[in-house]
Every structure is written in C-alpha cells, then in structure tokens.
Protein backbone atom coordinates (compact mmCIF):
# COMPACT_ATOMS: atom_id res chain seq x y z
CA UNK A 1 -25.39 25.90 61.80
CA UNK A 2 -23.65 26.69 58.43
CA UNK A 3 -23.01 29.85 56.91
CA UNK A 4 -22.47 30.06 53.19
CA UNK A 5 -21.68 32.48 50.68
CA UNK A 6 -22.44 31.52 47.05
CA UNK A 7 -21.34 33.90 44.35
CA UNK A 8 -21.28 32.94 40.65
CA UNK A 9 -17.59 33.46 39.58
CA UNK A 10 -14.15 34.07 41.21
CA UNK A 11 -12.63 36.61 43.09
CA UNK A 12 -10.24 37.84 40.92
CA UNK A 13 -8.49 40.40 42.84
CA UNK A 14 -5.61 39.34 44.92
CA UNK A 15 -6.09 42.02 47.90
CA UNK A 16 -9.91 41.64 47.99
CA UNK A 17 -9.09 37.97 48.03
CA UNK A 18 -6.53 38.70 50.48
CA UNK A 19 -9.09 40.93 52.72
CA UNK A 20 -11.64 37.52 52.51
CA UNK A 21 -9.41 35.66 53.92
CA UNK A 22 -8.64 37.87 56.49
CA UNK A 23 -11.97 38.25 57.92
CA UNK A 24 -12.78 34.54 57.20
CA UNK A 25 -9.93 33.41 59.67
CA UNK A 26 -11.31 35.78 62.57
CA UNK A 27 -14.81 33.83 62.18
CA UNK A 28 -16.08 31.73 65.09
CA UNK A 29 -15.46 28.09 63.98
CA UNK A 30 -19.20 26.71 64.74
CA UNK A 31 -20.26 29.61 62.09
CA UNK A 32 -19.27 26.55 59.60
CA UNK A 33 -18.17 29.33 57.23
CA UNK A 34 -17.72 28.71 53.75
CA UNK A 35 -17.84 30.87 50.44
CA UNK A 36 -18.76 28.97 47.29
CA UNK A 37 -17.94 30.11 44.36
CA UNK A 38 -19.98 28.85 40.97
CA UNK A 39 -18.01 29.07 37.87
CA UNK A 40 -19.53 31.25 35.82
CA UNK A 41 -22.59 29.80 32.91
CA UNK A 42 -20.59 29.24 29.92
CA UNK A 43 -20.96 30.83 26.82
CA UNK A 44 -23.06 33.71 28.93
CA UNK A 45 -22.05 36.44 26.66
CA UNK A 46 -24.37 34.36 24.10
CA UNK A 47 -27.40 34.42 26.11
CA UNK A 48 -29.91 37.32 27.04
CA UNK A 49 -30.24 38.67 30.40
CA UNK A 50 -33.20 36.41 30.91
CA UNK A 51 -31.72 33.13 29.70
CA UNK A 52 -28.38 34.00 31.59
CA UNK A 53 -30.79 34.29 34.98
CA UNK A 54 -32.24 31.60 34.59
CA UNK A 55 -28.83 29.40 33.82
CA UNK A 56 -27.29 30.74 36.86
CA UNK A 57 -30.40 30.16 39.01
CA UNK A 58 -30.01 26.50 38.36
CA UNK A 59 -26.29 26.33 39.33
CA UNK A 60 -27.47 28.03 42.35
CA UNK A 61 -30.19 25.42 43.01
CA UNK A 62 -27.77 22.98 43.00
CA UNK A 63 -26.08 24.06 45.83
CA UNK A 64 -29.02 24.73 48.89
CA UNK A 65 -31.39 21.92 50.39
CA UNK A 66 -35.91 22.76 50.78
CA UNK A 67 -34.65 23.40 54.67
CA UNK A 68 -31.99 26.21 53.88
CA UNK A 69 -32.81 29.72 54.58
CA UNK A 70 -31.74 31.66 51.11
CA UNK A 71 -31.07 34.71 51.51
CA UNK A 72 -30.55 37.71 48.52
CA UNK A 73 -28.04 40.19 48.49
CA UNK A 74 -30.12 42.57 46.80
CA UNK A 75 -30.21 46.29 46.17
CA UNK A 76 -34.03 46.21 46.49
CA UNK A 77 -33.29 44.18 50.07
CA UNK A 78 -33.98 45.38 53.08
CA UNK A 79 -31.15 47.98 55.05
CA UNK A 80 -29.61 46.51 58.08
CA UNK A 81 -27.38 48.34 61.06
CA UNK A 82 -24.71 46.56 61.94
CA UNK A 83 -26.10 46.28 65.30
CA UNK A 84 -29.45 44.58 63.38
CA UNK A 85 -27.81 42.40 61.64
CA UNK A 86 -25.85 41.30 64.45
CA UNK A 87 -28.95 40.18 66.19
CA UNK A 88 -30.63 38.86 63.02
CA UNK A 89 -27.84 36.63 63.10
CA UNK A 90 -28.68 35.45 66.33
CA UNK A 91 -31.67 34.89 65.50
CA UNK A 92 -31.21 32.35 62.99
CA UNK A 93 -28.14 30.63 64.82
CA UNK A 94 -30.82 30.22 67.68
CA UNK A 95 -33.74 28.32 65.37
CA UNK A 96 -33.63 25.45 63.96
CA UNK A 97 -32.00 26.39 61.07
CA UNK A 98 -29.04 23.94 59.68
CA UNK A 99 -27.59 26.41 56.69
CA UNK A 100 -27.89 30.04 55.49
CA UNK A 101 -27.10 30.90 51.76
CA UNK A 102 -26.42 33.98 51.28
CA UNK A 103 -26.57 34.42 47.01
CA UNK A 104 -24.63 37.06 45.35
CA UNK A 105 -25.85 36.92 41.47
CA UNK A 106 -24.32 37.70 38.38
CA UNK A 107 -24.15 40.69 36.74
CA UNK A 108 -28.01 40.89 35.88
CA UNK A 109 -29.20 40.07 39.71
CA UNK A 110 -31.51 37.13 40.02
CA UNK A 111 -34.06 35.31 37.76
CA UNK A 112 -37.91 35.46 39.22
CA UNK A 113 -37.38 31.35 40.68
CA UNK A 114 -34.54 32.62 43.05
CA UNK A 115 -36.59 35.54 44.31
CA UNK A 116 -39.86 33.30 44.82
CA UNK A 117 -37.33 30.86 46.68
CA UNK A 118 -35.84 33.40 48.87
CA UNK A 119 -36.35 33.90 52.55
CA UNK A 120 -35.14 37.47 52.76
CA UNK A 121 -33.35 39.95 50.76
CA UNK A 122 -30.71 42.32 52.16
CA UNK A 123 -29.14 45.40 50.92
CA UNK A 124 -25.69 46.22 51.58
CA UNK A 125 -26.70 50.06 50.52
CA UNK A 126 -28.18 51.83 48.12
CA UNK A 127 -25.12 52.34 46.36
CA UNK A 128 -23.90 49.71 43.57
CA UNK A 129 -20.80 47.81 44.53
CA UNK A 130 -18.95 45.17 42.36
CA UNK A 131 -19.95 41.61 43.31
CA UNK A 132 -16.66 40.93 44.36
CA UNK A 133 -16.71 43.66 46.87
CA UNK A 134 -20.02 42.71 48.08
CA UNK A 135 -18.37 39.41 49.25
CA UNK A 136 -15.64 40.81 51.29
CA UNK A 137 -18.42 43.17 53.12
CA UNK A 138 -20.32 40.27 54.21
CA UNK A 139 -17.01 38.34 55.61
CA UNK A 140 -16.54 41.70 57.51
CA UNK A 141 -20.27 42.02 58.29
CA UNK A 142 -20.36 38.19 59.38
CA UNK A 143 -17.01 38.84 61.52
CA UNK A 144 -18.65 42.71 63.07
CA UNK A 145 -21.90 40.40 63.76
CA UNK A 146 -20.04 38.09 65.68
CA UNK A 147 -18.14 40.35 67.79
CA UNK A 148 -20.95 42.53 68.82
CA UNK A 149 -22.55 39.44 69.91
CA UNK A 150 -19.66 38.42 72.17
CA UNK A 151 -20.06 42.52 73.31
CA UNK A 152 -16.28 42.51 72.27
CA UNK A 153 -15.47 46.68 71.24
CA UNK A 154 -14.41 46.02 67.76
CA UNK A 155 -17.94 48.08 66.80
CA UNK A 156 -18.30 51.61 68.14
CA UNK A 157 -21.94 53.32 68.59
C-alpha cells in the first residue's frame, strides 16, 4: 500500500521541513510514504474563493486514480485518538486498498467535487493550524500509528 500526502504549495519553513523529514525517515518502508506537494494555481490572488477551489481541485485530480481512498484533512472531519487512528490505519493497510491520499487544501479548504470524491474527512482538532503544520502532524501521526501498531511504548495511555 501507498501512503500519500498531497498539499498544494511548499513547506516553506526550514525546521517544520526539518521536523517532516524527521518523522518521514522513522516510517516503515512498505508504508510507500510520500508527500506531494502541488505548486500552487497561478495567478490565485486573481481568482475568487470559488474559482481558486475549483483550480486546485483539478491539480489535485491529477494526482489520485477511481481506486484511491481520498481522504480530507478537514476541520469539519471527524476527531480521531491516536489509538483510533492507529487502528484505522490498519484497517486500510489490511483491504485491498493500493493508495491513500490524504489532501491538505489551500487556504479556502476544498471545492464541492473534492468533498463528493472523498472517502472520509478527518480533523486534526478543532483548532485552526497553518497547512504547513498540519503536514508535519500527520508525518508524526503516521509515525505514532505505526508504533502503536508494533505495541512499541513511544505512545503513553
């Protein structure tokens, strides 16, 4: 199975980048981690909300297959444990699912074809947290995940 991140734009801060990388190198090599990130629409700050949505759900499109699970990283999503999410996880790695996308939108969340195309959405919390933060949870998520799995003590009850 394959695990991907896709995020419109870069991480542009060197010790969240840093702090990706970190928790990417700890991940279980048949995870088939990546992190994809879509340059951002051009000319966005010329188009509404709306119009930027839709531009970036396209990009987006181009980058999961009919079979993928998509996944939303949403603030209207649904609130995991750690522990829950850990065996959510499982639960996909142990169907017959070949890829998860997990989407991170831009600024203005997620035009109305991504959410009809998702599988699930997620919330990290119900607080707001920049996009680029939001990435470097889910490394750390993915990596807690995978140790609780193993029953390794890296996560404490």
């Amino acid at each position: 199975m394959r695990i991907n991140i896709l995020c419109i734009g870069k991480t542009d801060d060197r010790e969240i980048k840093n702090l990706i990388d970190y928790y990417t190198a700890r991940l279980p090599k048949h995870w088939n981690f990546e992190m994809t990130e879509i340059p951002d629409v051009k000319n966005a700050r010329n188009l509404s909300p709306d119009l930027l949505k839709k531009e970036e759900a396209k990009l987006f499109q181009n980058y999961f297959e009919n079979s993928d699970l998509v996944i939303l990283l949403d603030e209207k999503g649904k609130q995991y444990t750690s522990r829950e999410f850990a065996q959510k996880m499982d639960s996909w790695m142990n169907s017959s699912v070949k890829k998860i996308n997990f989407l991170i939108g831009g600024a203005y969340g997620f035009s109305d074809e991504i959410y009809q195309r998702a599988n699930e959405k997620i919330a990290l919390s119900k607080m707001t947290f920049t996009h680029q933060m939001v990435r470097l949870f889910m490394v750390e998520q993915f990596y807690r995940a995978d140790q609780i799995l193993q029953g390794k003590p890296y996560h404490n009850d």
